[in-house]
PDB file of N, CA and C in Angstrom:
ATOM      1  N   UNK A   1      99.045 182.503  87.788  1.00  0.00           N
ATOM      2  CA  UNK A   1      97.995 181.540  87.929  1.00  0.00           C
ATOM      3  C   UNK A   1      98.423 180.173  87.397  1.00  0.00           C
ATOM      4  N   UNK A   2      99.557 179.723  86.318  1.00  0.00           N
ATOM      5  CA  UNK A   2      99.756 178.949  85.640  1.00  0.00           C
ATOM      6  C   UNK A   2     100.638 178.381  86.444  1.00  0.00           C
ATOM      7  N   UNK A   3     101.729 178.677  87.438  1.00  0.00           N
ATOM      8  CA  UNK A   3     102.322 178.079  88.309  1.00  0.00           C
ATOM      9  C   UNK A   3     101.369 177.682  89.288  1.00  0.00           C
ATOM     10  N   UNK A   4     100.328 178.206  89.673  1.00  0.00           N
ATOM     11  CA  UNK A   4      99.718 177.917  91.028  1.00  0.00           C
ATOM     12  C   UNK A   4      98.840 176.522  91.116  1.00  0.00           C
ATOM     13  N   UNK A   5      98.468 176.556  89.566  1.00  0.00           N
ATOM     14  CA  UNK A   5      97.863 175.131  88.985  1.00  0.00           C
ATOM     15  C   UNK A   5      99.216 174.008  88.587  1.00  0.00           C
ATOM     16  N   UNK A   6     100.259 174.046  88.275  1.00  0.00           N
ATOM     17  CA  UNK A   6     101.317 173.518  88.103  1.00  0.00           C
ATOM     18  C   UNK A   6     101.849 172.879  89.356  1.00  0.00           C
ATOM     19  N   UNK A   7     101.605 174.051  90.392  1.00  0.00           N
ATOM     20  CA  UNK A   7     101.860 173.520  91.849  1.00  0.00           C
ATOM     21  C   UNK A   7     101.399 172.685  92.620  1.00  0.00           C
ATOM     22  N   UNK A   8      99.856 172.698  92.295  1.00  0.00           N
ATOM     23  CA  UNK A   8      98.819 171.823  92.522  1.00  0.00           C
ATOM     24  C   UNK A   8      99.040 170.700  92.030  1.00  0.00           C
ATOM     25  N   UNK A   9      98.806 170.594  90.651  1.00  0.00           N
ATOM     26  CA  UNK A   9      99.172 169.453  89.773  1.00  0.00           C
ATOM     27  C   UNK A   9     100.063 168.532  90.476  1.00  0.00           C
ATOM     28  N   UNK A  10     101.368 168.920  90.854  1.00  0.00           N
ATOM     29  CA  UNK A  10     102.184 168.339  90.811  1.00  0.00           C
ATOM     30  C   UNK A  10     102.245 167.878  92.356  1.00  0.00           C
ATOM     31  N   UNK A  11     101.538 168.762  93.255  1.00  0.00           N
ATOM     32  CA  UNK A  11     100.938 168.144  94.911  1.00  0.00           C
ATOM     33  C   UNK A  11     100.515 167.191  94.603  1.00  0.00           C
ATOM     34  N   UNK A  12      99.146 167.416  94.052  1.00  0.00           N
ATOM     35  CA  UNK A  12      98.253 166.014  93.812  1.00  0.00           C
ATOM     36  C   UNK A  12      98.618 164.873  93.314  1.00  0.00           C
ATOM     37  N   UNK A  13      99.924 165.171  92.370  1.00  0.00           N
ATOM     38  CA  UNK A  13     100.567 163.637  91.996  1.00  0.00           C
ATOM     39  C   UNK A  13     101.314 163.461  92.976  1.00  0.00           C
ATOM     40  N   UNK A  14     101.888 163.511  93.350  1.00  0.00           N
ATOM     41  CA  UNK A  14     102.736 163.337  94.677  1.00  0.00           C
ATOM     42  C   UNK A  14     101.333 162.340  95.605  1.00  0.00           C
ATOM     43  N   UNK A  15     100.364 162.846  95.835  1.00  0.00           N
ATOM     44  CA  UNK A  15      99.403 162.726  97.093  1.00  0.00           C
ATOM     45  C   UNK A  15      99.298 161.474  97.162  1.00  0.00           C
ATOM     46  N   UNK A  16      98.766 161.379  95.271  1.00  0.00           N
ATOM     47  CA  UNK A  16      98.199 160.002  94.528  1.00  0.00           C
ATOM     48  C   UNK A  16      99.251 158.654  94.747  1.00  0.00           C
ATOM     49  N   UNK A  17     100.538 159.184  94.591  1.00  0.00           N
ATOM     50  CA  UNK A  17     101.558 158.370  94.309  1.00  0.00           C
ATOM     51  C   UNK A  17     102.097 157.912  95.738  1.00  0.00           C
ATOM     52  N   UNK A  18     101.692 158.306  96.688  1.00  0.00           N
ATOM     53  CA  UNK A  18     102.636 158.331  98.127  1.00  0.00           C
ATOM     54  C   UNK A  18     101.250 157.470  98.920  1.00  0.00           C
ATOM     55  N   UNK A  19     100.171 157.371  98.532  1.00  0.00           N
ATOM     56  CA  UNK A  19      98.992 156.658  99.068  1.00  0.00           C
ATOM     57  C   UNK A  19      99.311 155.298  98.810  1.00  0.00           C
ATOM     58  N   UNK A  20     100.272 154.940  98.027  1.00  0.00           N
ATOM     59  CA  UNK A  20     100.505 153.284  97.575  1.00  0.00           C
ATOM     60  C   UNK A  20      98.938 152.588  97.102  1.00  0.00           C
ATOM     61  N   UNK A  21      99.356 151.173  97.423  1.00  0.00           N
ATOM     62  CA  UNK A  21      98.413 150.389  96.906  1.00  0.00           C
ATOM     63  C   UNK A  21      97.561 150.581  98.075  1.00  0.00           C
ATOM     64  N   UNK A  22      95.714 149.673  97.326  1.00  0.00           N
ATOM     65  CA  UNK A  22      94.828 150.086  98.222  1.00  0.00           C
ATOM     66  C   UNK A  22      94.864 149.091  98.846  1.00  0.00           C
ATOM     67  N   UNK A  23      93.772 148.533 100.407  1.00  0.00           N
ATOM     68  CA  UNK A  23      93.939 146.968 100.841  1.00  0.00           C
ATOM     69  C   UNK A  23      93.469 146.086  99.191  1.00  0.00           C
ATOM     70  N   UNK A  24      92.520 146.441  99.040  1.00  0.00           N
ATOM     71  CA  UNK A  24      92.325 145.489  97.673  1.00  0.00           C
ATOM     72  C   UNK A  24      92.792 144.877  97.063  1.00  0.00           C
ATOM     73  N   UNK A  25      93.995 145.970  96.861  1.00  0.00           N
ATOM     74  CA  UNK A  25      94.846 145.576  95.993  1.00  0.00           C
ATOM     75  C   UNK A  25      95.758 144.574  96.272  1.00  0.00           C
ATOM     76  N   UNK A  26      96.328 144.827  97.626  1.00  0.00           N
ATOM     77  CA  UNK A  26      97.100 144.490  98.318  1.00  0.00           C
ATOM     78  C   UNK A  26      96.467 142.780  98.700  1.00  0.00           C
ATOM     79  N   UNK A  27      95.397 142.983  98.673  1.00  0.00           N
ATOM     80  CA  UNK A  27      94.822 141.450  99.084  1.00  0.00           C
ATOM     81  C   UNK A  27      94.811 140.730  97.606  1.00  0.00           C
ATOM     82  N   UNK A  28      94.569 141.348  96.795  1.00  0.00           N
ATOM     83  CA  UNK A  28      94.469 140.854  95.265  1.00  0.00           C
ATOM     84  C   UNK A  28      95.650 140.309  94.984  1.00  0.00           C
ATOM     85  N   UNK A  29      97.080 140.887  95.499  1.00  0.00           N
ATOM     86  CA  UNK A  29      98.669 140.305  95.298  1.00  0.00           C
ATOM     87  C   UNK A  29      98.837 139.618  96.331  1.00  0.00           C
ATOM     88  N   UNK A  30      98.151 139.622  97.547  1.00  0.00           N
ATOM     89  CA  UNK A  30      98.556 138.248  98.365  1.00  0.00           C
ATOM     90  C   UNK A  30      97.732 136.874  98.083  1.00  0.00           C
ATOM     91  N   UNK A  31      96.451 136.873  97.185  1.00  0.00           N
ATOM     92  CA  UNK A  31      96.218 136.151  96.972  1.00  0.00           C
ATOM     93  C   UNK A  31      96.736 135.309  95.800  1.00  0.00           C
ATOM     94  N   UNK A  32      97.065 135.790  94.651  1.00  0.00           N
ATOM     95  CA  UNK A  32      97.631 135.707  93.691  1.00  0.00           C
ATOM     96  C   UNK A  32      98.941 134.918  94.190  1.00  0.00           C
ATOM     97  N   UNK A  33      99.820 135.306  95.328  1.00  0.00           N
ATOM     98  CA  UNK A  33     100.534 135.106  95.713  1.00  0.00           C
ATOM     99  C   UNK A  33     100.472 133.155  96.287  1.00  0.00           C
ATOM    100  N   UNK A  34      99.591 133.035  96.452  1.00  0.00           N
ATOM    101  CA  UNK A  34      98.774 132.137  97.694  1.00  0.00           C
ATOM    102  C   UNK A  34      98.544 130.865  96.289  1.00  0.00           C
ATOM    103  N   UNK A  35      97.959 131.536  95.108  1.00  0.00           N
ATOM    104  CA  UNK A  35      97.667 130.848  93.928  1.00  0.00           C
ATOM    105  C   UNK A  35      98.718 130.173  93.728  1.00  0.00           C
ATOM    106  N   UNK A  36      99.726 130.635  93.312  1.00  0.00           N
ATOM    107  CA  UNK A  36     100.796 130.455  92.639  1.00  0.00           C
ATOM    108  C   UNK A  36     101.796 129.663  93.799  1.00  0.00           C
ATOM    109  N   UNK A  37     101.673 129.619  94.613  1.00  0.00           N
ATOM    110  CA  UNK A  37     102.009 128.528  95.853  1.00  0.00           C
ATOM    111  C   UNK A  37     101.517 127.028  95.493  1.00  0.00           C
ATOM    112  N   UNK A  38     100.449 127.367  95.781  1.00  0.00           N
ATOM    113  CA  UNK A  38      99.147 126.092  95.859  1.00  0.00           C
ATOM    114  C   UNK A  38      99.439 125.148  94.414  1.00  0.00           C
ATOM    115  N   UNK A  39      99.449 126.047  93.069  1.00  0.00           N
ATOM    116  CA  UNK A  39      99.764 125.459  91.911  1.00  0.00           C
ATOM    117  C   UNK A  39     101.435 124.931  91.468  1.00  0.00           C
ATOM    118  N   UNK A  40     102.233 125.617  92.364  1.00  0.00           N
ATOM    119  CA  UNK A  40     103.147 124.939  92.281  1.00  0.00           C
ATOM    120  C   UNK A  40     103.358 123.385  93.187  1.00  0.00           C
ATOM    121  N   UNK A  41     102.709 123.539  94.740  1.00  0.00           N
ATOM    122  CA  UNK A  41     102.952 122.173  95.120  1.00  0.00           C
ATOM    123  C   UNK A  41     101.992 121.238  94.245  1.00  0.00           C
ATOM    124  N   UNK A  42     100.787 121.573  93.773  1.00  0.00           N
ATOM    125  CA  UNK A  42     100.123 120.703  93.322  1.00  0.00           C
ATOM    126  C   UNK A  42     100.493 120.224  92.201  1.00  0.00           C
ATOM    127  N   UNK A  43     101.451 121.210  91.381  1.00  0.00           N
ATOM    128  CA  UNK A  43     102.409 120.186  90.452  1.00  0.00           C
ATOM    129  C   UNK A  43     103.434 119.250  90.943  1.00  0.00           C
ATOM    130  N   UNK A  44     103.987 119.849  92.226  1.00  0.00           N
ATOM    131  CA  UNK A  44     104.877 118.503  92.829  1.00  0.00           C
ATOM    132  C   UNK A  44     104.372 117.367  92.802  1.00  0.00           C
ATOM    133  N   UNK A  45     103.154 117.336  93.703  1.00  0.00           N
ATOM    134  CA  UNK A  45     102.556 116.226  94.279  1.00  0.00           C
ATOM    135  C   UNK A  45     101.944 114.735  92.912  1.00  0.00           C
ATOM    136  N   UNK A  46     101.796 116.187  92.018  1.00  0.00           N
ATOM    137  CA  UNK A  46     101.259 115.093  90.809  1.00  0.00           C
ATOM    138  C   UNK A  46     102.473 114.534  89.776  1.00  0.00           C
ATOM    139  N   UNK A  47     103.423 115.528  89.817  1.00  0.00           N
ATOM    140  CA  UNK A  47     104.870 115.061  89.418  1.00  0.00           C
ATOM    141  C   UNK A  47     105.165 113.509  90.359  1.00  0.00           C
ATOM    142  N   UNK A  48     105.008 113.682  91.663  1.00  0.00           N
ATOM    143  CA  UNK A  48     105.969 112.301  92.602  1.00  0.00           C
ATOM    144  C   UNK A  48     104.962 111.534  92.301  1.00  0.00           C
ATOM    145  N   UNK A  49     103.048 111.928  91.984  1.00  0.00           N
ATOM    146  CA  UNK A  49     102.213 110.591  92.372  1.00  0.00           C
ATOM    147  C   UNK A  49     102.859 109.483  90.463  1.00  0.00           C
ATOM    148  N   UNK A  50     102.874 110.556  89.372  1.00  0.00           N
ATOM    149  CA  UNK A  50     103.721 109.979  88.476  1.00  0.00           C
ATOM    150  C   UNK A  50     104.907 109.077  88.353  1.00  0.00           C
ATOM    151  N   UNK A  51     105.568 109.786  89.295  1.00  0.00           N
ATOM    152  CA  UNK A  51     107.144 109.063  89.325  1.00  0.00           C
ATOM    153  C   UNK A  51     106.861 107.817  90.030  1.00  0.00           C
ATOM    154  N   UNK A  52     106.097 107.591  91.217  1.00  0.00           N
ATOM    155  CA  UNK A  52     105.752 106.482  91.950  1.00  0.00           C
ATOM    156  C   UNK A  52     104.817 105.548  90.854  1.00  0.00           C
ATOM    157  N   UNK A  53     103.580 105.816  90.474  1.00  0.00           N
ATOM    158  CA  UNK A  53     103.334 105.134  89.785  1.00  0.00           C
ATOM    159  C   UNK A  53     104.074 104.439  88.401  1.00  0.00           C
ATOM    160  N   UNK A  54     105.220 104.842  87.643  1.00  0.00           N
ATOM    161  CA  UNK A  54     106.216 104.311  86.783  1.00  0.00           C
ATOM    162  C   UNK A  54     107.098 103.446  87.546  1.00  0.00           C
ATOM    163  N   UNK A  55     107.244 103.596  88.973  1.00  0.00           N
ATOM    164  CA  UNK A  55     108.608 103.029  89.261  1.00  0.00           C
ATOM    165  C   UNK A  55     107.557 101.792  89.928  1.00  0.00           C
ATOM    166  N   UNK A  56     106.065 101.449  90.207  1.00  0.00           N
ATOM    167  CA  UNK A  56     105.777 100.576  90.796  1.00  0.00           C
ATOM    168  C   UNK A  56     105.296  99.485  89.328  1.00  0.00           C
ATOM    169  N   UNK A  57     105.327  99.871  87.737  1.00  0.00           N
ATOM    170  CA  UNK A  57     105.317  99.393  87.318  1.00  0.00           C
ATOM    171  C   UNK A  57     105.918  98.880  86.294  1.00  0.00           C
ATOM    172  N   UNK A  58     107.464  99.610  86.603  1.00  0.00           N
ATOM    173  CA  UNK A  58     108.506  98.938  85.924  1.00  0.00           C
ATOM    174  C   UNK A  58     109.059  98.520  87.052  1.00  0.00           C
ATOM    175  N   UNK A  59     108.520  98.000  88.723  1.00  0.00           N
ATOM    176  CA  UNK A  59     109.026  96.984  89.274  1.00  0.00           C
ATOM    177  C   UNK A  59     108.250  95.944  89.113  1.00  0.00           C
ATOM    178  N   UNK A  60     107.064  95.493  88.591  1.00  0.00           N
ATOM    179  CA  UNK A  60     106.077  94.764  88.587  1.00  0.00           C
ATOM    180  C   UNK A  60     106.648  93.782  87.361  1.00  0.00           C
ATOM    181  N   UNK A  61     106.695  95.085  86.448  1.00  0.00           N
ATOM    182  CA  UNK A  61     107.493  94.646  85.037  1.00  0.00           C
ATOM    183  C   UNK A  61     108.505  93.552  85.299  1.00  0.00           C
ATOM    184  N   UNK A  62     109.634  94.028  85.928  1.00  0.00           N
ATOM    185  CA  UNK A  62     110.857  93.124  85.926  1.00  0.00           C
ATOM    186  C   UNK A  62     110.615  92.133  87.160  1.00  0.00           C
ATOM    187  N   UNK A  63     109.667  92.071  87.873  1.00  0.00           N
ATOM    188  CA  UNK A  63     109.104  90.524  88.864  1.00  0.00           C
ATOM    189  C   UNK A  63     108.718  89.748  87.797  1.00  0.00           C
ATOM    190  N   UNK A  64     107.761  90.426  86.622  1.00  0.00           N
ATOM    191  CA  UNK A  64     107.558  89.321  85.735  1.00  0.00           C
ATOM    192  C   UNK A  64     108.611  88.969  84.965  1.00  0.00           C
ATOM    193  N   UNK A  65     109.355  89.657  84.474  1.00  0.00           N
ATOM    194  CA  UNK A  65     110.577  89.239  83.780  1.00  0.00           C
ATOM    195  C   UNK A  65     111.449  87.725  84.296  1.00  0.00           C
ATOM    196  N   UNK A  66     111.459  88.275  85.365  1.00  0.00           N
ATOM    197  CA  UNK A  66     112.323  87.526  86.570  1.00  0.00           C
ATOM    198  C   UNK A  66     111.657  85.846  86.471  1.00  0.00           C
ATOM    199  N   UNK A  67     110.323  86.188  86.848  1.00  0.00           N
ATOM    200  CA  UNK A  67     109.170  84.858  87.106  1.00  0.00           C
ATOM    201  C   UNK A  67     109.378  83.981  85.264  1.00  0.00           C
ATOM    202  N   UNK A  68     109.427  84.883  84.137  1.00  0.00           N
ATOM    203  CA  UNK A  68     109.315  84.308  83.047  1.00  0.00           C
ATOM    204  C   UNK A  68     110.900  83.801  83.059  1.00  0.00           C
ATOM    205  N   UNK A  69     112.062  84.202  83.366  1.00  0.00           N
ATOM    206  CA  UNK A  69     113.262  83.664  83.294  1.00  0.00           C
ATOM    207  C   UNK A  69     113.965  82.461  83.712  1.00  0.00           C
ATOM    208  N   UNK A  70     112.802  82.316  85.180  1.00  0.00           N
ATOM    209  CA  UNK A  70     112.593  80.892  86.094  1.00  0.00           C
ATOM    210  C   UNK A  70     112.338  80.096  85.431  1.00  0.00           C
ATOM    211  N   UNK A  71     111.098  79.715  84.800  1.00  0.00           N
ATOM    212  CA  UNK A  71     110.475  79.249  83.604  1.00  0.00           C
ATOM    213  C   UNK A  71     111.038  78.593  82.576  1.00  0.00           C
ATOM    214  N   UNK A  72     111.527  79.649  82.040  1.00  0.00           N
ATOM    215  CA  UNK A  72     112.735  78.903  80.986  1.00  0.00           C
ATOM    216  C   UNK A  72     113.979  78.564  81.141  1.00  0.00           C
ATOM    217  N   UNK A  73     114.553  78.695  82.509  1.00  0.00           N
ATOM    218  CA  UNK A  73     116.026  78.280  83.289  1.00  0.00           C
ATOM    219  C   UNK A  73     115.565  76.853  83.176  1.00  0.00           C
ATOM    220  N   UNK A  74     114.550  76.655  84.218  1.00  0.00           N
ATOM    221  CA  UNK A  74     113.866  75.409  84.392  1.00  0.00           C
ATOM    222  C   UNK A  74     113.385  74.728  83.379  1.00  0.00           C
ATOM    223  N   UNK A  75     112.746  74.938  82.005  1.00  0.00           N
ATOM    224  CA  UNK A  75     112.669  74.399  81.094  1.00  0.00           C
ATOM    225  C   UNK A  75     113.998  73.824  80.233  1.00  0.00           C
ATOM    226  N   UNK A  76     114.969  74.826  80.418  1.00  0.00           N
ATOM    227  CA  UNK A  76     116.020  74.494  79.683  1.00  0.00           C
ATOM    228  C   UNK A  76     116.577  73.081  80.143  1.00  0.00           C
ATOM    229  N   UNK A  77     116.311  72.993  81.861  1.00  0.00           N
ATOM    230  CA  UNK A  77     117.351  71.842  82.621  1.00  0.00           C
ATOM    231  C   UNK A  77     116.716  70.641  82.345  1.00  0.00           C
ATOM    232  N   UNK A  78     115.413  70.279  81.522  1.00  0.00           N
ATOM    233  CA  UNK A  78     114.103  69.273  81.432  1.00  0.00           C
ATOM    234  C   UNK A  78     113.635  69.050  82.333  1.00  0.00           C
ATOM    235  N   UNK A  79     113.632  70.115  83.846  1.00  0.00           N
ATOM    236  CA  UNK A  79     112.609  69.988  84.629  1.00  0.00           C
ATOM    237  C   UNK A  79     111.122  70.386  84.691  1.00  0.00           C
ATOM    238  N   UNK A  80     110.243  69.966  85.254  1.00  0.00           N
ATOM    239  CA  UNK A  80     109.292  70.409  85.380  1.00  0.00           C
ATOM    240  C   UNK A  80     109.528  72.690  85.462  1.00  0.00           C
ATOM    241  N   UNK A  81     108.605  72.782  85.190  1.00  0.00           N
ATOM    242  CA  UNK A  81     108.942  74.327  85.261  1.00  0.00           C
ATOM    243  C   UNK A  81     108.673  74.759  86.554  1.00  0.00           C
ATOM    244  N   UNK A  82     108.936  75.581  87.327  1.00  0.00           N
ATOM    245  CA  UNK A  82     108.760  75.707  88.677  1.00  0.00           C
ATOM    246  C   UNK A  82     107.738  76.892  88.573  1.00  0.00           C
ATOM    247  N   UNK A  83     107.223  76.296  89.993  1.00  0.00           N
ATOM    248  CA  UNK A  83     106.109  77.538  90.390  1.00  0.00           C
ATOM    249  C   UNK A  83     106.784  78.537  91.444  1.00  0.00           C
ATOM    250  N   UNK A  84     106.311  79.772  90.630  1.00  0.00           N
ATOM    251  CA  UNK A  84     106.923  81.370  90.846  1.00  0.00           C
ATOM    252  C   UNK A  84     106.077  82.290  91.566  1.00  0.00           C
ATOM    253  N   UNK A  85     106.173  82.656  92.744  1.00  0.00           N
ATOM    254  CA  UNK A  85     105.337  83.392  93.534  1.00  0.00           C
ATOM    255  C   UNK A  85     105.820  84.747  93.229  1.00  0.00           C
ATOM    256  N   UNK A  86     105.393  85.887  92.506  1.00  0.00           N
ATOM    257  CA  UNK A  86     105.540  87.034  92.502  1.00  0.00           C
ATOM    258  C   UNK A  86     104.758  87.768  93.563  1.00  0.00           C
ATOM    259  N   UNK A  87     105.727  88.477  94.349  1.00  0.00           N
ATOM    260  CA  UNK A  87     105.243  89.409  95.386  1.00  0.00           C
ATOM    261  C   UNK A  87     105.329  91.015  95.148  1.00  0.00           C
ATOM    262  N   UNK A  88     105.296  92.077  94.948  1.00  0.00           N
ATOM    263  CA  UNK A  88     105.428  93.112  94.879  1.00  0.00           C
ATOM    264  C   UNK A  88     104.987  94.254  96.081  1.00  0.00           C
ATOM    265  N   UNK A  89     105.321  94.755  96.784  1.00  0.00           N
ATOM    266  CA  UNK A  89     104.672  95.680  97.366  1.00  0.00           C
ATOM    267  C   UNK A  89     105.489  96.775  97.328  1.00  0.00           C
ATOM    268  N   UNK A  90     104.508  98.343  97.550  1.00  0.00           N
ATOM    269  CA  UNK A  90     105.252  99.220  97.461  1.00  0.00           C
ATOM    270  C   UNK A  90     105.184 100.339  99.019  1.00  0.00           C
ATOM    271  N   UNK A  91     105.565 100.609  99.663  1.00  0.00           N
ATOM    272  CA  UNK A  91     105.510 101.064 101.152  1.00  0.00           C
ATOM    273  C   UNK A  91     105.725 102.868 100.634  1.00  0.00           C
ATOM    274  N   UNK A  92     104.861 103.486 101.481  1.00  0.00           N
ATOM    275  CA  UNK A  92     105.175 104.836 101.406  1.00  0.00           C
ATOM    276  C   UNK A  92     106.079 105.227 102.910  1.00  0.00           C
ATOM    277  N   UNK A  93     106.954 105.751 102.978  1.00  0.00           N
ATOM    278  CA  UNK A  93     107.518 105.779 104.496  1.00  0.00           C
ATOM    279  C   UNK A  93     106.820 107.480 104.736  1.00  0.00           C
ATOM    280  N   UNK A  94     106.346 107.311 105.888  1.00  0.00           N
ATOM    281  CA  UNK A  94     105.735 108.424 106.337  1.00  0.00           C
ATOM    282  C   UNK A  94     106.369 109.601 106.646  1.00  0.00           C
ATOM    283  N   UNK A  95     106.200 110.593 105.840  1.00  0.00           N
ATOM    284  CA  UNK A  95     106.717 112.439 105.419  1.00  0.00           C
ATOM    285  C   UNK A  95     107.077 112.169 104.075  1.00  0.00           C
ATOM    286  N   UNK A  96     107.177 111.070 103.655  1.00  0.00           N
ATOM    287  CA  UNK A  96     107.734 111.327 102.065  1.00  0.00           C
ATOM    288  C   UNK A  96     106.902 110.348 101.413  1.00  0.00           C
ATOM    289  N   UNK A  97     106.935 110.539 100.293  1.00  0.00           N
ATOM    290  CA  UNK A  97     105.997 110.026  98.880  1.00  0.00           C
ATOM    291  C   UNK A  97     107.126 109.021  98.196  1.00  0.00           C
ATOM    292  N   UNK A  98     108.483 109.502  98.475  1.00  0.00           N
ATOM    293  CA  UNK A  98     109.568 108.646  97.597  1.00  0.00           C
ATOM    294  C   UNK A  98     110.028 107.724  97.207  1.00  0.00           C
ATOM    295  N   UNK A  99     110.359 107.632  99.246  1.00  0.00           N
ATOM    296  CA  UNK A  99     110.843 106.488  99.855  1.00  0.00           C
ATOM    297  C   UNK A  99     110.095 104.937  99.356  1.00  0.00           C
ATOM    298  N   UNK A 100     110.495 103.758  99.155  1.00  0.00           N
ATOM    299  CA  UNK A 100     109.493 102.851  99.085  1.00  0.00           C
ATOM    300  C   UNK A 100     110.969 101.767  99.066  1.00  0.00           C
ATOM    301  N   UNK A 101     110.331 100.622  99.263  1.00  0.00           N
ATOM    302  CA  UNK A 101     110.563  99.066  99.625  1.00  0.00           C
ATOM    303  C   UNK A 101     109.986  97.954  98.810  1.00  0.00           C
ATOM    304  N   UNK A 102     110.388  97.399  97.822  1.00  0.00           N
ATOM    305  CA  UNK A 102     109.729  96.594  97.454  1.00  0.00           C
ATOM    306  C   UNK A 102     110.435  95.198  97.113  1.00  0.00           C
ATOM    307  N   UNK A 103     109.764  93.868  97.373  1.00  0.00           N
ATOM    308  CA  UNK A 103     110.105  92.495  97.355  1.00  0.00           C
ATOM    309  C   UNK A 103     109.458  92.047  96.085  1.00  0.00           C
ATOM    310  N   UNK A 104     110.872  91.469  95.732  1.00  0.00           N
ATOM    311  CA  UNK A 104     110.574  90.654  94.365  1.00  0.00           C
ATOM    312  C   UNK A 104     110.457  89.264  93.909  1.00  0.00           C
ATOM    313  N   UNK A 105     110.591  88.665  93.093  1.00  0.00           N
ATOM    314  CA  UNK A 105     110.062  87.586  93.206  1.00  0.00           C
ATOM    315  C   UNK A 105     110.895  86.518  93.718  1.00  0.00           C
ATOM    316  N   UNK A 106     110.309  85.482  94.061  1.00  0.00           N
ATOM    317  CA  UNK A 106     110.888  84.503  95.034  1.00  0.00           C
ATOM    318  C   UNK A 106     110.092  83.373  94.436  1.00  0.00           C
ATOM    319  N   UNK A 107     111.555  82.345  94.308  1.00  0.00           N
ATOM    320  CA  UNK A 107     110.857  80.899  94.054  1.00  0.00           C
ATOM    321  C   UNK A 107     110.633  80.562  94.822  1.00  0.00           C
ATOM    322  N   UNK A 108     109.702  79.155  94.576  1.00  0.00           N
ATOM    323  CA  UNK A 108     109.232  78.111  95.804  1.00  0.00           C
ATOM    324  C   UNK A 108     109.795  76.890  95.330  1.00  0.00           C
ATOM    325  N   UNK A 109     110.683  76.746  94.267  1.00  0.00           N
ATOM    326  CA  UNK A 109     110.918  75.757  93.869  1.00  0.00           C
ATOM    327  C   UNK A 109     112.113  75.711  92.968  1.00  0.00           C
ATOM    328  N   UNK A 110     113.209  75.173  93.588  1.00  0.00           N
ATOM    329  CA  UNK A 110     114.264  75.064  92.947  1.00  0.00           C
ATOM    330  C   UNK A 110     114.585  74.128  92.098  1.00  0.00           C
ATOM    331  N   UNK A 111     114.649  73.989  90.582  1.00  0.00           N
ATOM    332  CA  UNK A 111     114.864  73.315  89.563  1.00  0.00           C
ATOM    333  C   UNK A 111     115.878  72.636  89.888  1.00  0.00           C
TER     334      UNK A 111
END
């Protein structure tokens, strides 16, 4: 009798074990799956909107640098100080966040 329950036993684990996962489950790890997608691009996206925003204002930065250097070139020569048009723009090229173009400053007036 003690084998015949042993035999059983050991059917039924087998039965349990060979049924795999349930859909549930199975939907529970593809979603999870789906999570962990989503949270990784959405760290990209906020990683590049970072990187873009630093690089549009350490170009802004050094237009002013540039515009204050005019200034005192021109002060140094005893001219009038010249007027400095700072332009900046930053272009997204379309499929990428990276790419960008930007114009810096430009005199209107040569000391």
């Amino acid at each position: 009798m003690k084998k015949v329950f042993a035999l059983l036993l050991v059917a039924g684990m087998f039965a349990v074990v060979s049924c795999g996962p349930s859909a549930e489950e199975k939907a529970k790890a593809e979603q999870a799956t789906k999570d962990s997608i989503a949270n990784v691009e959405k760290a990209t996206a906020d990683s590049i909107a970072a990187v873009q925003t630093a690089t549009a204002d350490s170009l802004a930065m050094v237009a002013t640098e540039v515009a204050k250097a005019d200034s005192i070139a021109a002060a140094a020569k005893g001219g009038k100080a010249t007027k400095t048009v700072v332009k900046t723009t930053v272009k997204e090229t379309p499929g990428t966040k990276v790419d960008k173009a930007v114009n810096t400053a430009k005199s209107l007036k040569k000391g």
